[in-house]
PDB file of N, CA and C in Angstrom:
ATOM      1  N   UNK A   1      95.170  73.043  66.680  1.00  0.00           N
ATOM      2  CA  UNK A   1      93.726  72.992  66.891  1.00  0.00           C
ATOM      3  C   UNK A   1      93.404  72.897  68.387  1.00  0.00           C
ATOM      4  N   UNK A   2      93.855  72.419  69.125  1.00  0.00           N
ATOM      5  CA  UNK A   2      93.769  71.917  70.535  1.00  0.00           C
ATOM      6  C   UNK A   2      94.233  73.682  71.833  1.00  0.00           C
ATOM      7  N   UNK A   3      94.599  74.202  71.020  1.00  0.00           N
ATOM      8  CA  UNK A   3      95.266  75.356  71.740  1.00  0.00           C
ATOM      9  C   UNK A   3      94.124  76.201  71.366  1.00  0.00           C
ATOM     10  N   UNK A   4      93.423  75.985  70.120  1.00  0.00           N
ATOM     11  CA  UNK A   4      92.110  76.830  69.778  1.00  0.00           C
ATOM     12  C   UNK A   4      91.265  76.412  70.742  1.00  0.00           C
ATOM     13  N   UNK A   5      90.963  75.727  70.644  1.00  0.00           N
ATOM     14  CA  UNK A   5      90.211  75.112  71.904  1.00  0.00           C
ATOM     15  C   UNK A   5      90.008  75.667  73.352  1.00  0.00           C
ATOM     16  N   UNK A   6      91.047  75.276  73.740  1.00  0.00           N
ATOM     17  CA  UNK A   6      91.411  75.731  75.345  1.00  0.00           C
ATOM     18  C   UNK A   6      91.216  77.276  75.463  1.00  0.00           C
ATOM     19  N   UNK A   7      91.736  78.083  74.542  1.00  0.00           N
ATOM     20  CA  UNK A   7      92.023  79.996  74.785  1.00  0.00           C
ATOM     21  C   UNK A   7      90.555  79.613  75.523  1.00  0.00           C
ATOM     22  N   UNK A   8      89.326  79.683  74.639  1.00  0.00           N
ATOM     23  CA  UNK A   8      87.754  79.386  75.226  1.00  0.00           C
ATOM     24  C   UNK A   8      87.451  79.784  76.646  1.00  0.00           C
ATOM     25  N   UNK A   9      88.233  78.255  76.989  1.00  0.00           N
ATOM     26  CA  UNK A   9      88.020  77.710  78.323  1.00  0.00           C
ATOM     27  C   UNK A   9      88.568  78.600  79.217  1.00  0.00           C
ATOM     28  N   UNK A  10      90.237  79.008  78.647  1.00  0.00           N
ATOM     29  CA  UNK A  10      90.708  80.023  80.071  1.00  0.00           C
ATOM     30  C   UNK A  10      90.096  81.168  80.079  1.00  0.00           C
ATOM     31  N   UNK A  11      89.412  81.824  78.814  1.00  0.00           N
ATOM     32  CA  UNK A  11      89.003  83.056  78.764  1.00  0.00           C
ATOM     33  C   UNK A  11      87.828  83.273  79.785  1.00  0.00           C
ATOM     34  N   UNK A  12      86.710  81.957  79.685  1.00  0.00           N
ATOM     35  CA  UNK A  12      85.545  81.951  80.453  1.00  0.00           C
ATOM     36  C   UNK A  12      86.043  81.533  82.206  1.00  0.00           C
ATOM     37  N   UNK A  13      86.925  80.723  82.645  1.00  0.00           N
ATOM     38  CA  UNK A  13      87.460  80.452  83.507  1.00  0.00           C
ATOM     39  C   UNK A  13      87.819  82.060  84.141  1.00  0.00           C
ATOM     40  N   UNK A  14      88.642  82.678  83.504  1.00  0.00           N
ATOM     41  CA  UNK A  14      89.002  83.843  84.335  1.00  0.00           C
ATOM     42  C   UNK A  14      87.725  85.264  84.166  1.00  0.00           C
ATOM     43  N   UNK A  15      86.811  84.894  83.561  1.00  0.00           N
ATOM     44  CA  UNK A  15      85.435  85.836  83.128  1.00  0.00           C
ATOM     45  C   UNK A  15      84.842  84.805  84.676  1.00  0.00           C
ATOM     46  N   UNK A  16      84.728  83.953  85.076  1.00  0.00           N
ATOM     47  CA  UNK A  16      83.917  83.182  86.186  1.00  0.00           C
ATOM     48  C   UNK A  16      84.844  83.409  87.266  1.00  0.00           C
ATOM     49  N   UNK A  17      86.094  83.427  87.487  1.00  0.00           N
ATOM     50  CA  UNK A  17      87.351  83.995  88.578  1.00  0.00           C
ATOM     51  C   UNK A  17      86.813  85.706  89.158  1.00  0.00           C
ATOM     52  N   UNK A  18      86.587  86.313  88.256  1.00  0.00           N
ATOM     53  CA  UNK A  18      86.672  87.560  88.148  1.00  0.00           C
ATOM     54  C   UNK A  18      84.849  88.264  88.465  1.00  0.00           C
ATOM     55  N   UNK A  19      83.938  87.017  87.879  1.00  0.00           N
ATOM     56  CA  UNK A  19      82.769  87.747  88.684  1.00  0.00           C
ATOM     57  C   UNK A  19      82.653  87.029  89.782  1.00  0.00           C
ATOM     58  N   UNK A  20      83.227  85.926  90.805  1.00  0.00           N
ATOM     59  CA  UNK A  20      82.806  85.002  91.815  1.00  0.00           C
ATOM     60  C   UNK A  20      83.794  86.516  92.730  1.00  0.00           C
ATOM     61  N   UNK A  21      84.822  86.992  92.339  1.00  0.00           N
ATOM     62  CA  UNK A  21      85.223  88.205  92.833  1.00  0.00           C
ATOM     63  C   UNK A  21      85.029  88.956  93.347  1.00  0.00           C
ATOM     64  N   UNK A  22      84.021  89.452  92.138  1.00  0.00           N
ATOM     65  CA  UNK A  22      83.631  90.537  92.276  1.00  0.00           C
ATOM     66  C   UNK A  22      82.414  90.930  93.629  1.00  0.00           C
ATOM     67  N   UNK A  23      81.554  89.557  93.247  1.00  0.00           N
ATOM     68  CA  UNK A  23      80.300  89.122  94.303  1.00  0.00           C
ATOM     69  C   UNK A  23      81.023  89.002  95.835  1.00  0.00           C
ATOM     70  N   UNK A  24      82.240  88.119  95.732  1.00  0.00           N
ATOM     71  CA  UNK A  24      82.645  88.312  96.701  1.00  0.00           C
ATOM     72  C   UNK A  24      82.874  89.520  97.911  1.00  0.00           C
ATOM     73  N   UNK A  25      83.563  90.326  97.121  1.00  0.00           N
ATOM     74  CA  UNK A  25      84.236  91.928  97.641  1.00  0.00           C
ATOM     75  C   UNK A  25      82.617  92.804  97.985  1.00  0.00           C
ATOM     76  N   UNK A  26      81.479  92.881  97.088  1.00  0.00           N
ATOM     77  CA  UNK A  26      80.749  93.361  96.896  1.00  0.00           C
ATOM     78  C   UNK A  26      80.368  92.718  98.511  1.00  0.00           C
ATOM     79  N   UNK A  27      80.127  91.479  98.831  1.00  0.00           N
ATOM     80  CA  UNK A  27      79.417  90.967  99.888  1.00  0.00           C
ATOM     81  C   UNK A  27      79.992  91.295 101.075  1.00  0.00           C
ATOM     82  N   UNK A  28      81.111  91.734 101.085  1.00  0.00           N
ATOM     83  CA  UNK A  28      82.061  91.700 101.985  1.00  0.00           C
ATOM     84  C   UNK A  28      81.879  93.288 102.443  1.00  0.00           C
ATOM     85  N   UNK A  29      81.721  94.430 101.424  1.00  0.00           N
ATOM     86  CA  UNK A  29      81.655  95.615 101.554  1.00  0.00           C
ATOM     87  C   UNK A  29      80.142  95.764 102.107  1.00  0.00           C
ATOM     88  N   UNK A  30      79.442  95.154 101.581  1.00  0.00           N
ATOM     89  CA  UNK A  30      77.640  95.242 102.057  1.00  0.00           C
ATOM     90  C   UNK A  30      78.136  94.987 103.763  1.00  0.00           C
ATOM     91  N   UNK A  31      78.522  94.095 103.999  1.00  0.00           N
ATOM     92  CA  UNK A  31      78.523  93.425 105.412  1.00  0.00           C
ATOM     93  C   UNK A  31      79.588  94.559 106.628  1.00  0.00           C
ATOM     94  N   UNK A  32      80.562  94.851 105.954  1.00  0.00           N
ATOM     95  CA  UNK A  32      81.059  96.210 106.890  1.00  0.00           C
ATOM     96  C   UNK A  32      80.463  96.992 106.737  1.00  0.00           C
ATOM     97  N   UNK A  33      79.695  97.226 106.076  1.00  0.00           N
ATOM     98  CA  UNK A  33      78.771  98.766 106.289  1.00  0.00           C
ATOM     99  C   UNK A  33      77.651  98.429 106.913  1.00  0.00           C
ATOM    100  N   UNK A  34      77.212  97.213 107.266  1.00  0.00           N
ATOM    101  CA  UNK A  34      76.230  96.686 108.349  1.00  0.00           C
ATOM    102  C   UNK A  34      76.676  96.760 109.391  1.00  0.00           C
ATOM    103  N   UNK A  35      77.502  96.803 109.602  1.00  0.00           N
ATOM    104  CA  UNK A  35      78.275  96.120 111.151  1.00  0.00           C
ATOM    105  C   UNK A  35      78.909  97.742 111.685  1.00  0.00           C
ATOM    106  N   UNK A  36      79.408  98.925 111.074  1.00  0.00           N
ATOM    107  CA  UNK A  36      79.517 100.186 111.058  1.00  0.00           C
ATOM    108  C   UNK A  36      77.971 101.210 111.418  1.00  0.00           C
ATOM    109  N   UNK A  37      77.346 100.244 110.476  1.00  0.00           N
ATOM    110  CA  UNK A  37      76.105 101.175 110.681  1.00  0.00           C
ATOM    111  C   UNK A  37      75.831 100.664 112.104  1.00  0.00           C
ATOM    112  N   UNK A  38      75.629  99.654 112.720  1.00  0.00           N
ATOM    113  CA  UNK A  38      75.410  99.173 114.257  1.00  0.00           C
ATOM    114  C   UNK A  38      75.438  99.730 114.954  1.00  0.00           C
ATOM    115  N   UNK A  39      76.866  99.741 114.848  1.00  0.00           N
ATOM    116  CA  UNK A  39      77.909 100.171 115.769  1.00  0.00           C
ATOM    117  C   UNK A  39      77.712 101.525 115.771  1.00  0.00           C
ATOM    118  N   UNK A  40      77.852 102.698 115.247  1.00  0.00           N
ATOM    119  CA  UNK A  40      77.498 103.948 115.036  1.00  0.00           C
ATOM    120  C   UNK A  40      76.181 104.190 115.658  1.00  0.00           C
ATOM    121  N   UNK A  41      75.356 103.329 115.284  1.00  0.00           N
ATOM    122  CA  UNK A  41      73.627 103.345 116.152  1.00  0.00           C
ATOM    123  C   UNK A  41      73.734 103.442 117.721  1.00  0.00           C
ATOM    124  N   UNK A  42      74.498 102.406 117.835  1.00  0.00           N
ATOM    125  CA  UNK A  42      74.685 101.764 119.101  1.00  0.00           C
ATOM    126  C   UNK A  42      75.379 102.990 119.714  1.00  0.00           C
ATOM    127  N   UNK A  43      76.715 103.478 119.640  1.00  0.00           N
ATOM    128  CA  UNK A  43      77.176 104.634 120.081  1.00  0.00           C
ATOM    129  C   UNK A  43      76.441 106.006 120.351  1.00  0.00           C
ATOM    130  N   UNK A  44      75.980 106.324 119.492  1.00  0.00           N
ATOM    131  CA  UNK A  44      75.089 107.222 119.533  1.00  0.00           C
ATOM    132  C   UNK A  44      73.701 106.974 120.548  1.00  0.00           C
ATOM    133  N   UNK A  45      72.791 106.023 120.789  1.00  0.00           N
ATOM    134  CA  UNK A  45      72.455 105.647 121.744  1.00  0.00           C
ATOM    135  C   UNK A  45      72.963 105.720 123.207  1.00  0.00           C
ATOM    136  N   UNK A  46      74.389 105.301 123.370  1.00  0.00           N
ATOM    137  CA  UNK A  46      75.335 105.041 124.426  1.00  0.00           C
ATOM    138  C   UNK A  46      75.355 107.085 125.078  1.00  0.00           C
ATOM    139  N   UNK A  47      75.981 107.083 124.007  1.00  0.00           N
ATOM    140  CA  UNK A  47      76.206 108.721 124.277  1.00  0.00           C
ATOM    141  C   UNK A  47      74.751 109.435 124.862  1.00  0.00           C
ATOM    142  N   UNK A  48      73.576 109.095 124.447  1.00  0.00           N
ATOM    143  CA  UNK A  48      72.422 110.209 124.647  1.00  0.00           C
ATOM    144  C   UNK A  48      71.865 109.590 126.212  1.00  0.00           C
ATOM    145  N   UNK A  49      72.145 108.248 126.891  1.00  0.00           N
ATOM    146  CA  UNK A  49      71.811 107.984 127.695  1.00  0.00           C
ATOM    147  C   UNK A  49      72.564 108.632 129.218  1.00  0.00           C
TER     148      UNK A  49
END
């Protein structure tokens, strides 16, 4: 009974592992393509002056 129990817990544990993840990577990809887009601005600026 006690092993019924727990499956639960690890199932939702690695369902909460797996979207804190996901948000993670997602935030991480938003933020280099900020910092690319800049930078690319910025160059292009550099160059026309």
């Amino acid at each position: 009974m006690n092993e019924a129990l727990q499956a639960p817990i690890v199932s939702q544990g690695l369902a909460m592992t797996a979207a804190v993840l996901l948000v993670f990577v997602s935030v991480i990809v938003v933020y280099l393509s900020t910092i690319e887009w800049k930078d690319r601005r910025r160059r292009r600026s550099r160059d026309r002056s």
